[in-house]
N, C-alpha and C. Protein backbone atom coordinates (compact mmCIF):
# COMPACT_ATOMS: atom_id res chain seq x y z
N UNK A 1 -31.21 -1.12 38.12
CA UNK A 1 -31.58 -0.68 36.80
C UNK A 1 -31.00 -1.61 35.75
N UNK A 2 -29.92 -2.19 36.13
CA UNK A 2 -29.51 -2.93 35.45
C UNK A 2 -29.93 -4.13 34.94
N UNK A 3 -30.35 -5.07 36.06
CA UNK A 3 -31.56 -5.72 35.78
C UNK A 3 -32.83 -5.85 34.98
N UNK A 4 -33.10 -4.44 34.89
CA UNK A 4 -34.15 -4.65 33.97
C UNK A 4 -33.84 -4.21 32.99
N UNK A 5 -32.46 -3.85 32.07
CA UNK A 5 -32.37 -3.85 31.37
C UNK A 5 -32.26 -4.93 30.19
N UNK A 6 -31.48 -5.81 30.87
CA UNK A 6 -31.09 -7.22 30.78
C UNK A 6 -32.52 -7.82 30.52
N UNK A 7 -33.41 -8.46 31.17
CA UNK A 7 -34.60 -8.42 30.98
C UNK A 7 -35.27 -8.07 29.92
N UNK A 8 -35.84 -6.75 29.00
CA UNK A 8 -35.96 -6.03 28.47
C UNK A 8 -35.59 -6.86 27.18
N UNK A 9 -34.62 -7.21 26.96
CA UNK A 9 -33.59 -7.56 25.96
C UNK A 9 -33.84 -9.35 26.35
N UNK A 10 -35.23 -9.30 26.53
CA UNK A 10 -35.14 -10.88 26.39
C UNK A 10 -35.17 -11.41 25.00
N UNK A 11 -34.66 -12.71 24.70
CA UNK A 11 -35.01 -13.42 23.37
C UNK A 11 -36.76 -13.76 22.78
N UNK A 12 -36.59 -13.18 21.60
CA UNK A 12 -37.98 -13.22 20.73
C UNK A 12 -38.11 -14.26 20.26
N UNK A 13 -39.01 -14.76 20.40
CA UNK A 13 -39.91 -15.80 20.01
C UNK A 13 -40.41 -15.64 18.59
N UNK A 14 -40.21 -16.64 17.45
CA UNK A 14 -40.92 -17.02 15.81
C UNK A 14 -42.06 -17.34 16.38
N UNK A 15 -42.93 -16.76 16.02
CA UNK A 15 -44.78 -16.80 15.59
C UNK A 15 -44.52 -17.60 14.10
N UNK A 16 -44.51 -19.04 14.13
CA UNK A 16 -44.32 -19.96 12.97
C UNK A 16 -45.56 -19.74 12.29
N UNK A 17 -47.06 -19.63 12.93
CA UNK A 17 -48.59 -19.95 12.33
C UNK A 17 -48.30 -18.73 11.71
N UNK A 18 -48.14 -17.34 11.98
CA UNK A 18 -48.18 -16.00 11.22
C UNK A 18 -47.18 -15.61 10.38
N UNK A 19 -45.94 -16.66 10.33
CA UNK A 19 -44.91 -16.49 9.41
C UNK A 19 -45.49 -17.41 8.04
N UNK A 20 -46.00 -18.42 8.60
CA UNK A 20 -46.44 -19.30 7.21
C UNK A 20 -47.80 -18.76 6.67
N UNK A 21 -48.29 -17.98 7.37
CA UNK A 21 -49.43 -17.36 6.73
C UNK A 21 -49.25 -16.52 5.78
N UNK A 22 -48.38 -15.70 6.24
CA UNK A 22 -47.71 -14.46 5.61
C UNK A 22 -47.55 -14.91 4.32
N UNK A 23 -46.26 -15.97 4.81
CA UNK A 23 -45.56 -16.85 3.13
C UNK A 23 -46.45 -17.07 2.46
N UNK A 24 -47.43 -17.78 2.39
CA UNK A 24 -48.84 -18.17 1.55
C UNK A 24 -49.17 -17.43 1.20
N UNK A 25 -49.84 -15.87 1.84
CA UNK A 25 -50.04 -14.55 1.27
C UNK A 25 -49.26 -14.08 -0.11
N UNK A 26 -48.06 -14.27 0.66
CA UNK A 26 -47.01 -14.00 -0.60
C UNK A 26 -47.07 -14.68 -1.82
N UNK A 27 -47.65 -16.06 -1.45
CA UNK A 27 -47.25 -16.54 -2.80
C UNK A 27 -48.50 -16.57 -3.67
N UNK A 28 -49.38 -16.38 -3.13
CA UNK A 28 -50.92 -16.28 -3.70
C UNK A 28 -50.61 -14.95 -4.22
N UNK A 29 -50.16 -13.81 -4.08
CA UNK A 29 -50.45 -12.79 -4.55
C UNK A 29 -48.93 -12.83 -5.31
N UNK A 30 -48.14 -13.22 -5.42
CA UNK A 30 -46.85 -13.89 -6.42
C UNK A 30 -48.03 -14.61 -8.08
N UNK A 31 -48.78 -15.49 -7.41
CA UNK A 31 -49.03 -16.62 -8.59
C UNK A 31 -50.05 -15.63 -8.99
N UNK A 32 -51.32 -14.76 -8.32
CA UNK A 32 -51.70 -13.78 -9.20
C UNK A 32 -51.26 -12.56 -9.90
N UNK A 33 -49.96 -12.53 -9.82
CA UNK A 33 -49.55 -11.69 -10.72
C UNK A 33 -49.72 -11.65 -12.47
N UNK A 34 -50.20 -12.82 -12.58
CA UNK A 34 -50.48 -13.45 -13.70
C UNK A 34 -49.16 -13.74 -14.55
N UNK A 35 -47.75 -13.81 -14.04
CA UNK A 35 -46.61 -13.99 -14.62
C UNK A 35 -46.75 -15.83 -14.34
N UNK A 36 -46.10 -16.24 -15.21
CA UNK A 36 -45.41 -17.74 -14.95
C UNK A 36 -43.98 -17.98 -14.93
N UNK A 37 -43.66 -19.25 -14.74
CA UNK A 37 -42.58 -19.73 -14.39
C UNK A 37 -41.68 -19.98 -15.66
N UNK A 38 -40.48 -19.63 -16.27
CA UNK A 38 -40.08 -19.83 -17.27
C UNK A 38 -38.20 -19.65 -16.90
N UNK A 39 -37.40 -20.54 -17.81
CA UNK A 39 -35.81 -20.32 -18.57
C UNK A 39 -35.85 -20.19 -19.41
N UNK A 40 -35.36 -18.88 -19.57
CA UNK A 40 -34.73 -18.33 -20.97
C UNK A 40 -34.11 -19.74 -21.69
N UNK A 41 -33.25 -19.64 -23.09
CA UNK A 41 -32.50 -20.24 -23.29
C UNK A 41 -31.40 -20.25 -23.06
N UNK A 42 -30.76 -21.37 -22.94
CA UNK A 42 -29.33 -21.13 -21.86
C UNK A 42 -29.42 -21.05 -20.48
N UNK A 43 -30.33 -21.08 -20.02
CA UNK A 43 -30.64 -20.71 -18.71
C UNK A 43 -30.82 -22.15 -17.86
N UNK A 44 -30.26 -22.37 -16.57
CA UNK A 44 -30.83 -23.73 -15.89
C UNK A 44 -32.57 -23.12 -15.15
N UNK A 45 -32.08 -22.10 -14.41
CA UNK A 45 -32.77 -21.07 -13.54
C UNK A 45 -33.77 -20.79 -14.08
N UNK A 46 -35.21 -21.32 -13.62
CA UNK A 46 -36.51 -20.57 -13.79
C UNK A 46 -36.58 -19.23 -12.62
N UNK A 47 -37.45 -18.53 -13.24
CA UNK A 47 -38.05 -17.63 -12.74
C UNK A 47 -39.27 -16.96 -12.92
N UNK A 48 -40.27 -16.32 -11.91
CA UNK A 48 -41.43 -15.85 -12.50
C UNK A 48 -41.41 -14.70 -13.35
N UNK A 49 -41.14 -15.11 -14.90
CA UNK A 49 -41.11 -13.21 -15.07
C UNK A 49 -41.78 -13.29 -16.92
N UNK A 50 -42.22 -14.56 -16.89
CA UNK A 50 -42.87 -14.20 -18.14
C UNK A 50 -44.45 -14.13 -18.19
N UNK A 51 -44.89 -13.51 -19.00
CA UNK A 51 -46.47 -13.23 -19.13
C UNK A 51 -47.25 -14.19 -20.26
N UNK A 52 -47.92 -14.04 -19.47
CA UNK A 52 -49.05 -14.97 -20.78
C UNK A 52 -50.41 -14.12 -21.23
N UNK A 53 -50.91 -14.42 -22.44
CA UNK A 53 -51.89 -13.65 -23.02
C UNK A 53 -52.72 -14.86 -23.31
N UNK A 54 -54.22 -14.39 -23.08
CA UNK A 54 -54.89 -15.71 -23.74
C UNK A 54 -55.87 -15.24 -24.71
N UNK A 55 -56.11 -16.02 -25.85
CA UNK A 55 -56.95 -15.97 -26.58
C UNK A 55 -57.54 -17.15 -27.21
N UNK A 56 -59.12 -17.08 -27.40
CA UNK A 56 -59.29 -18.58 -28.00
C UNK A 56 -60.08 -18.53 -29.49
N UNK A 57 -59.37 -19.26 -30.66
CA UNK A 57 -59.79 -19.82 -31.64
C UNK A 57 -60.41 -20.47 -32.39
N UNK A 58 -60.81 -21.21 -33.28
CA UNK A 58 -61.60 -22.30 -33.58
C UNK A 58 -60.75 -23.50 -33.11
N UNK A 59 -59.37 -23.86 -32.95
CA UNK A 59 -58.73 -24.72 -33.13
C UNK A 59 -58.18 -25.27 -31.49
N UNK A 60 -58.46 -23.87 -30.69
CA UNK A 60 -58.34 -24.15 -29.30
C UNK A 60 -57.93 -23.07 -28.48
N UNK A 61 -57.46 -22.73 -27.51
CA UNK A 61 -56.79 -21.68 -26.68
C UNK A 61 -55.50 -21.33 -27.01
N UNK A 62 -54.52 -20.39 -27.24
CA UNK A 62 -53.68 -19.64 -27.55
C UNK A 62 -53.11 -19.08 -26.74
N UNK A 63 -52.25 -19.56 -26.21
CA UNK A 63 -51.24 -19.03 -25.01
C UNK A 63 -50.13 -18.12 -26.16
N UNK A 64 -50.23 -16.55 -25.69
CA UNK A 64 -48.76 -15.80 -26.09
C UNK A 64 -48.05 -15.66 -24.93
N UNK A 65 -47.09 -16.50 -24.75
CA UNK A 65 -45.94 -16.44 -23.48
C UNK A 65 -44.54 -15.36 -23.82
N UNK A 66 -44.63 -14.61 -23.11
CA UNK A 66 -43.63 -13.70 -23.66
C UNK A 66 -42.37 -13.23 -22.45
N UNK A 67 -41.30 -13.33 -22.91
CA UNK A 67 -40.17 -13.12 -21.92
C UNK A 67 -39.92 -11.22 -21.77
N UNK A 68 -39.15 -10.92 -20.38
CA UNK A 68 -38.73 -9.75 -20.38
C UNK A 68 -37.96 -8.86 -21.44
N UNK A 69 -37.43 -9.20 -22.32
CA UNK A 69 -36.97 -8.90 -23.25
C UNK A 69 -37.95 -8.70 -24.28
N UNK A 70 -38.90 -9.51 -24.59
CA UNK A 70 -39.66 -9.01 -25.81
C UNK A 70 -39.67 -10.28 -26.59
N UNK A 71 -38.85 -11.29 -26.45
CA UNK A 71 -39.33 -12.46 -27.00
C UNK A 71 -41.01 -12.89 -26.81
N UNK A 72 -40.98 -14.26 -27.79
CA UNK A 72 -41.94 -14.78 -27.03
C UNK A 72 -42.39 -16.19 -27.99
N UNK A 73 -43.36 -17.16 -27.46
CA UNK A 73 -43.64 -18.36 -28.40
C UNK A 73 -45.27 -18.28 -27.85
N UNK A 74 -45.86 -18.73 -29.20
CA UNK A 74 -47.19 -19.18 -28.87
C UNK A 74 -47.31 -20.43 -29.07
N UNK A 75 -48.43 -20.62 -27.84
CA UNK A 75 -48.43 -22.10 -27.84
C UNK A 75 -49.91 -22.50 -27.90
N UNK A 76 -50.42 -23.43 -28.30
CA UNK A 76 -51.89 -23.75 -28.83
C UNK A 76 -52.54 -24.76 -27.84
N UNK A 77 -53.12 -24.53 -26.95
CA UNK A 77 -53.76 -25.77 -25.98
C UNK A 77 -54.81 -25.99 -26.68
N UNK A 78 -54.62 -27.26 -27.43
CA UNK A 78 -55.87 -27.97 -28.27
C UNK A 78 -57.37 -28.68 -27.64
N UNK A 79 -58.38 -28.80 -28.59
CA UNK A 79 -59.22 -29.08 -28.22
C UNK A 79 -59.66 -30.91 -28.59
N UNK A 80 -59.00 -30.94 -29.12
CA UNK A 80 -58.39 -32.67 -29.63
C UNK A 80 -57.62 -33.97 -28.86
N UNK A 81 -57.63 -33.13 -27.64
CA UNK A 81 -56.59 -34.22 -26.79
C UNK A 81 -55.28 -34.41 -26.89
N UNK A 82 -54.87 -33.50 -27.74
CA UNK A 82 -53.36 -33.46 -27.69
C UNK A 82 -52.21 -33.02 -27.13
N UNK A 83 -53.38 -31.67 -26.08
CA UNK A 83 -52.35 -30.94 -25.03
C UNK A 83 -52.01 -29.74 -25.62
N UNK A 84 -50.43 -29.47 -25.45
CA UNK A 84 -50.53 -28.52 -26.17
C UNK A 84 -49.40 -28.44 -27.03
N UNK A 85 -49.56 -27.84 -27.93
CA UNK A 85 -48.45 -27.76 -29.16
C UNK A 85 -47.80 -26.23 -29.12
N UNK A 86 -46.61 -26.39 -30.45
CA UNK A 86 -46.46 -24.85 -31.11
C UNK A 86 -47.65 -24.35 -31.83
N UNK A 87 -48.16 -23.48 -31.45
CA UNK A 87 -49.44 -22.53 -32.28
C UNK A 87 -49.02 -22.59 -33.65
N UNK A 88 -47.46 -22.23 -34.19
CA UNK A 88 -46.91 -21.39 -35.16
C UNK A 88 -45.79 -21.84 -35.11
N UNK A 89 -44.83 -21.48 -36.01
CA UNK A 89 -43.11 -21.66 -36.81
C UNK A 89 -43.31 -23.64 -36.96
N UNK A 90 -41.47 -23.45 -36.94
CA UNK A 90 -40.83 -24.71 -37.49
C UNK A 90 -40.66 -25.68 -35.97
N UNK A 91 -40.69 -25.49 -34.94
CA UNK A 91 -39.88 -25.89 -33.76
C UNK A 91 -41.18 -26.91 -33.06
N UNK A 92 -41.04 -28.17 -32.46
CA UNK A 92 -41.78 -28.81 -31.74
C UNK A 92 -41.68 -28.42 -30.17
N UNK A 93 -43.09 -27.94 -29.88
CA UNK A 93 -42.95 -28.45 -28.50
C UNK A 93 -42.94 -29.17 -27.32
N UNK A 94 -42.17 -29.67 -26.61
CA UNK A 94 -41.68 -30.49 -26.02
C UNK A 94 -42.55 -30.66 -24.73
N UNK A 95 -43.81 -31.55 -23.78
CA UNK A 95 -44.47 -31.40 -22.92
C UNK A 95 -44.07 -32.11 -21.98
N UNK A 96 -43.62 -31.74 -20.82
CA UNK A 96 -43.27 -33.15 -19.51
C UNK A 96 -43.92 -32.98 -18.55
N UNK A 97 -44.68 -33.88 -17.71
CA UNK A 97 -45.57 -33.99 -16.89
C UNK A 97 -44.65 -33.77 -15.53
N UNK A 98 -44.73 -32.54 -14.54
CA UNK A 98 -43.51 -32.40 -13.87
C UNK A 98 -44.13 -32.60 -12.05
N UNK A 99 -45.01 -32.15 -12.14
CA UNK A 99 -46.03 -32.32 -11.18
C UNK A 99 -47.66 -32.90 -10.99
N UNK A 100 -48.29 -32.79 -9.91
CA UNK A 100 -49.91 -33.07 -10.19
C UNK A 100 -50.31 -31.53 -10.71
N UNK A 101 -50.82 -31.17 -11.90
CA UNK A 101 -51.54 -30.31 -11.91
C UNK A 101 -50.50 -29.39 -13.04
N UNK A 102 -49.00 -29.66 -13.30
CA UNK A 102 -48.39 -28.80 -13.82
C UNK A 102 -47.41 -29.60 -14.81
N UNK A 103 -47.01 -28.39 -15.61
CA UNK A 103 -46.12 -29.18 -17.13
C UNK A 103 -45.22 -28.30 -17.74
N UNK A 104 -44.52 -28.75 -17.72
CA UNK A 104 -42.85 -28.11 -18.42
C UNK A 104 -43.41 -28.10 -19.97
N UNK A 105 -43.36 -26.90 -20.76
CA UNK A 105 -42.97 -26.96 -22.31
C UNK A 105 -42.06 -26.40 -22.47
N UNK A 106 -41.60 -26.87 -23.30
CA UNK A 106 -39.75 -26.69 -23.62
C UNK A 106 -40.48 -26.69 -25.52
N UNK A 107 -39.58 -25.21 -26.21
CA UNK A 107 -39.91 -25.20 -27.21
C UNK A 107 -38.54 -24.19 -27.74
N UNK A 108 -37.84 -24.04 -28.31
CA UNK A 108 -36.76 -23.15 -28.86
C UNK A 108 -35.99 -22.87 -28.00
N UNK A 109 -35.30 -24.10 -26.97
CA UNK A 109 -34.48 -23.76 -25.61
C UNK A 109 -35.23 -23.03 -24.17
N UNK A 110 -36.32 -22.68 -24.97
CA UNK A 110 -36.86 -21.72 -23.61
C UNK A 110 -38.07 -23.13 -23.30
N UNK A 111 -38.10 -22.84 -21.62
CA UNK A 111 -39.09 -23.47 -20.98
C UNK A 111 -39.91 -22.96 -20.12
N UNK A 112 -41.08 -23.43 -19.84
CA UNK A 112 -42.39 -22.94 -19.52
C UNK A 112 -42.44 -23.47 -18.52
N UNK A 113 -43.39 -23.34 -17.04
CA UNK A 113 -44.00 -23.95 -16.26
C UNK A 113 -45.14 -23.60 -16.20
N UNK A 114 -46.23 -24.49 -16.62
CA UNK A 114 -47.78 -24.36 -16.66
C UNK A 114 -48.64 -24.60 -15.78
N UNK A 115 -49.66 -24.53 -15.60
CA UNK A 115 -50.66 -25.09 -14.74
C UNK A 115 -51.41 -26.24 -15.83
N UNK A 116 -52.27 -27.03 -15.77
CA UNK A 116 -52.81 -27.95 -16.41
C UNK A 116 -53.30 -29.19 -15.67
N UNK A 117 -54.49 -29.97 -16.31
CA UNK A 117 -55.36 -31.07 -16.44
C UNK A 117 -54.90 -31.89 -17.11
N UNK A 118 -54.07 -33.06 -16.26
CA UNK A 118 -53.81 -34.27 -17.26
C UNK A 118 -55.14 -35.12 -17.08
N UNK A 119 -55.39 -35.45 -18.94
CA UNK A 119 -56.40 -36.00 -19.00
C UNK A 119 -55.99 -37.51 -18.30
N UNK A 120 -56.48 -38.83 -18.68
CA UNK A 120 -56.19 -40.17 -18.61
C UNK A 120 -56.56 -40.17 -19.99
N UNK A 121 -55.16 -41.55 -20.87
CA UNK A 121 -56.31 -41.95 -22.25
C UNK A 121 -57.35 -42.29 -22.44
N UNK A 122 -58.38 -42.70 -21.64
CA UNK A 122 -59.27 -43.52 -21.44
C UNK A 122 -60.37 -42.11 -21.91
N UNK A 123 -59.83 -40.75 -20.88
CA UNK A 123 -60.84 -39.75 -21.06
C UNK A 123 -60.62 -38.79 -22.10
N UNK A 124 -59.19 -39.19 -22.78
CA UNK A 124 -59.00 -38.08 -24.05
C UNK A 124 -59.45 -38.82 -25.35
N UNK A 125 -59.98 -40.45 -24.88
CA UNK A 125 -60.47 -40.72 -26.33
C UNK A 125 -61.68 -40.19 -26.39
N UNK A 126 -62.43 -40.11 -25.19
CA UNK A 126 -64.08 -39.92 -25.95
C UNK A 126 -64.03 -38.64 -25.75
């Protein structure tokens, strides 16, 4: 009896294809949460926990990015080739190209992680 107890109690095997599936699951239904990636100010540490609102204008699209607390900055994705700016106040925002496809704005200490289309100059002149 002993024997097959021992046995019984063999070592388990990682299913790697259904663990990384899983993870992907996770993160697809993470990135549709519709939260983005943001640091407070003061903060090194991003995290997903701010929301975005969209609305569009004569002047271009209108991101309201807003933190857990109740802060928040709007930011203006123009229709001019300029990317994107402060919508509103005194403060510049700051754009860095951080990945293919994505962009840090940094505007009043707090920073953003976006999704985005870098144009080429060639295609933001015409």
């Amino acid at each position: 009896m002993l024997a097959f107890s021992l046995a019984a109690c063999g070592e388990q095997r990682t299913d790697h294809a259904t663990l990384a599936k899983i993870e992907a699951e996770q993160r697809q239904a993470r990135d549709d949460s519709g939260n983005i990636v943001c640091a407070e100010r003061g903060s090194a540490d991003f995290a997903r926990t701010c929301t975005v609102d969209r609305s569009e204008t004569d002047a271009g699209l209108v991101l309201t990015v807003r933190h857990p607390d109740g802060a928040f900055h709007r930011l203006l994705v123009t229709k001019d080739g300029r990317g994107v700016i402060a919508a509103d106040g005194a403060e510049t925002a700051v754009v860095t190209i951080i990945a293919n496809g994505e962009i840090e704005v940094a505007l009043g200490g707090d920073r953003y992680r976006l999704p985005a289309t870098v144009k080429s100059k060639a295609a933001a002149a015409s």
